[in-house]
C-alpha atoms as a PDB file:
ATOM      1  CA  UNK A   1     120.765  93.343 203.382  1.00  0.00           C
ATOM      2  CA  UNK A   2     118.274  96.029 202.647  1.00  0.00           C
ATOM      3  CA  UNK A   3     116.295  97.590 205.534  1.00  0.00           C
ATOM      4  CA  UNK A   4     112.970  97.728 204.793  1.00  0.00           C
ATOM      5  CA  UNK A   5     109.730  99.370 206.793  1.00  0.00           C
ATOM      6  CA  UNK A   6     106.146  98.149 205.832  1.00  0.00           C
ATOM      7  CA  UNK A   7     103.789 100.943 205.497  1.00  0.00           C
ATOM      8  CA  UNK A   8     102.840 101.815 208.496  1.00  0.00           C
ATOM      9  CA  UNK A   9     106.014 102.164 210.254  1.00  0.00           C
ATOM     10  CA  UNK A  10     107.373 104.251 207.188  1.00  0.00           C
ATOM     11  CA  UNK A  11     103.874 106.787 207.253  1.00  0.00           C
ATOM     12  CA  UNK A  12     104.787 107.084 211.215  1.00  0.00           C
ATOM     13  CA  UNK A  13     108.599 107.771 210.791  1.00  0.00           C
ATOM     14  CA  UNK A  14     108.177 110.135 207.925  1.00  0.00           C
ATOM     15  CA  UNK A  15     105.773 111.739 210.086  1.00  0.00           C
ATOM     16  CA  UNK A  16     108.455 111.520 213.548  1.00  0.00           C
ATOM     17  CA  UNK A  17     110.931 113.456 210.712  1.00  0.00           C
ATOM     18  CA  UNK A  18     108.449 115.971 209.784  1.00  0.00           C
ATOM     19  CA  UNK A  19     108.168 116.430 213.439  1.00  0.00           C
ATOM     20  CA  UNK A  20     111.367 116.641 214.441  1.00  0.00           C
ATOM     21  CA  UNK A  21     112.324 119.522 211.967  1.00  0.00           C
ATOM     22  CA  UNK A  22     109.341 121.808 212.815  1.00  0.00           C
ATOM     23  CA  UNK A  23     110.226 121.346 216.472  1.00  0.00           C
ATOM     24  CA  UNK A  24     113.446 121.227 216.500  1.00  0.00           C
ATOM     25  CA  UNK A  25     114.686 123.122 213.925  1.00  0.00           C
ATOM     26  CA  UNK A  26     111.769 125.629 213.169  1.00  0.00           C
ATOM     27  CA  UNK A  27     111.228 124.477 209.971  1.00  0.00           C
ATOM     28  CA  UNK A  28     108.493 122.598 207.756  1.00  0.00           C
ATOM     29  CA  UNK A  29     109.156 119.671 205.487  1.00  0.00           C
ATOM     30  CA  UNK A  30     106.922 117.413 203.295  1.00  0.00           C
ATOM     31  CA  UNK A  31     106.087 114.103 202.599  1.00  0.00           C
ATOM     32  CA  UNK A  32     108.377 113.755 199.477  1.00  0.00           C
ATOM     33  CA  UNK A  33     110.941 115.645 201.491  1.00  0.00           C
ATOM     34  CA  UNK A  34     111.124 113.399 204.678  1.00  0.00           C
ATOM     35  CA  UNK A  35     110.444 110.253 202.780  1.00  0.00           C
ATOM     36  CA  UNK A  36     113.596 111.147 201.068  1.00  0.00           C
ATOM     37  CA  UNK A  37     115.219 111.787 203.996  1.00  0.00           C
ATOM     38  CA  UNK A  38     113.995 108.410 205.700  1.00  0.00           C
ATOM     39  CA  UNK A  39     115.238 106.645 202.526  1.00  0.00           C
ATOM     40  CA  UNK A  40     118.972 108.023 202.983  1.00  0.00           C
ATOM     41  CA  UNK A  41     118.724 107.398 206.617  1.00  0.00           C
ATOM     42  CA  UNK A  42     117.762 103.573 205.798  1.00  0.00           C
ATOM     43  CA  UNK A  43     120.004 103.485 202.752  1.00  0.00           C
ATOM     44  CA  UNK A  44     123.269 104.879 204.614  1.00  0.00           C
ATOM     45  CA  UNK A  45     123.451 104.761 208.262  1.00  0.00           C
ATOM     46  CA  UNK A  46     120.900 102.265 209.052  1.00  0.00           C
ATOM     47  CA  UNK A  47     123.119  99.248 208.153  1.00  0.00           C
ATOM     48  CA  UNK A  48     125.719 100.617 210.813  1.00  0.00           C
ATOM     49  CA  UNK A  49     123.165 100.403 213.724  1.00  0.00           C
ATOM     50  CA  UNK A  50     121.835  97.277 212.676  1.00  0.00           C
ATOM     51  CA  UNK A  51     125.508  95.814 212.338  1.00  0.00           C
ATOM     52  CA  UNK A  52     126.343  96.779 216.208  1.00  0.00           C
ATOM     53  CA  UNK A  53     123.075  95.750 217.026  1.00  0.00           C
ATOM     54  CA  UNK A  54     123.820  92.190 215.873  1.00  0.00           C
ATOM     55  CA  UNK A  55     127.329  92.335 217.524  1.00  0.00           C
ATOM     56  CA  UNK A  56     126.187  93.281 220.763  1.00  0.00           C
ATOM     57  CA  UNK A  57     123.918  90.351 220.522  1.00  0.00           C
ATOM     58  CA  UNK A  58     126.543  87.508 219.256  1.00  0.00           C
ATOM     59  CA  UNK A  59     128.403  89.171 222.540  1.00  0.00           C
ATOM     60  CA  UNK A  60     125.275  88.789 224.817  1.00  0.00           C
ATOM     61  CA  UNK A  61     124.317  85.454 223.686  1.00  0.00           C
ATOM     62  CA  UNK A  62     127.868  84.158 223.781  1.00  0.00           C
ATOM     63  CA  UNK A  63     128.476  85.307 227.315  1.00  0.00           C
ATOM     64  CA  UNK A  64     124.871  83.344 228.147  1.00  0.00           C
ATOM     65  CA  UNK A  65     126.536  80.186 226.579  1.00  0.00           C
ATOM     66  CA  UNK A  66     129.502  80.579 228.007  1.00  0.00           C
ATOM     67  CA  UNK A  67     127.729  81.142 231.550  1.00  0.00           C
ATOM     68  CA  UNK A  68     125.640  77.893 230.566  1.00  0.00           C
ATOM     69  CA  UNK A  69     128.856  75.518 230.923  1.00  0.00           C
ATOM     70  CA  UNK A  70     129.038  77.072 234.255  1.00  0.00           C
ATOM     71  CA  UNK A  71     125.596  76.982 235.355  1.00  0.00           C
ATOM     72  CA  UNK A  72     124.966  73.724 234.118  1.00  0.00           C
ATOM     73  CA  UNK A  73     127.823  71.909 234.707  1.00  0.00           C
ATOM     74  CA  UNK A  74     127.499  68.402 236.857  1.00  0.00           C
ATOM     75  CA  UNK A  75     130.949  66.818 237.907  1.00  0.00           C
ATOM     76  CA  UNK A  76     130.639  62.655 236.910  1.00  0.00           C
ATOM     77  CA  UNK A  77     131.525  60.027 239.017  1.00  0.00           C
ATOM     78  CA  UNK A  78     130.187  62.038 242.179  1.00  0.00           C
ATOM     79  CA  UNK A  79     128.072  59.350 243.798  1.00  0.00           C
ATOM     80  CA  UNK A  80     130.918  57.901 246.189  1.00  0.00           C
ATOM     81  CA  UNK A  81     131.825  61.708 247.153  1.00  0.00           C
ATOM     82  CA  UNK A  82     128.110  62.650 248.047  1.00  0.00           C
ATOM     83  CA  UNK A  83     128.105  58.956 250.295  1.00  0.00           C
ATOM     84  CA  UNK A  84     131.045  60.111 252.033  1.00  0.00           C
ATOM     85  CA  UNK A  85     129.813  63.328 253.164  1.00  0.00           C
ATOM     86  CA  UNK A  86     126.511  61.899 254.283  1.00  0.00           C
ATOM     87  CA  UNK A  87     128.715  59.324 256.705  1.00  0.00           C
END
């Protein structure tokens, strides 16, 4: 699965890069140059983050589901019980 950026978010990240390196590093980059840069990042490492990200939320939701049995849980057959303890 390809990860993709509309427009705007592409113009804003190519312009975060551009950023970065003539804060951080001193140095000035273009358009061409940080779009490229953006397109490796997307291309090569992006798929890793996006593949814990969707771990950590199987994880997240399957401890909710799991805590839903819990939560949710109603033992049958509990009318006589409750009638005792009111007596």
């Amino acid at each position: 699965m390809a990860i993709t950026l509309d427009k705007p978010d592409r113009d804003e990240a190519i312009n975060s890069l551009q950023r970065y390196f003539r804060t951080e590093m001193d140095q000035e980059i273009g358009n061409l140059q940080a779009g490229a840069l953006l397109h490796y990042f997307l291309e090569d490492i992006a798929p890793l983050v996006y593949n814990i990200a969707i771990r950590q939320a199987q994880e997240t939701l399957q401890s909710r589901v799991t805590e839903l049995d819990i939560d949710c849980h109603e033992a049958p057959f509990s009318y006589w019980s409750k009638q005792n303890k009111r007596r």
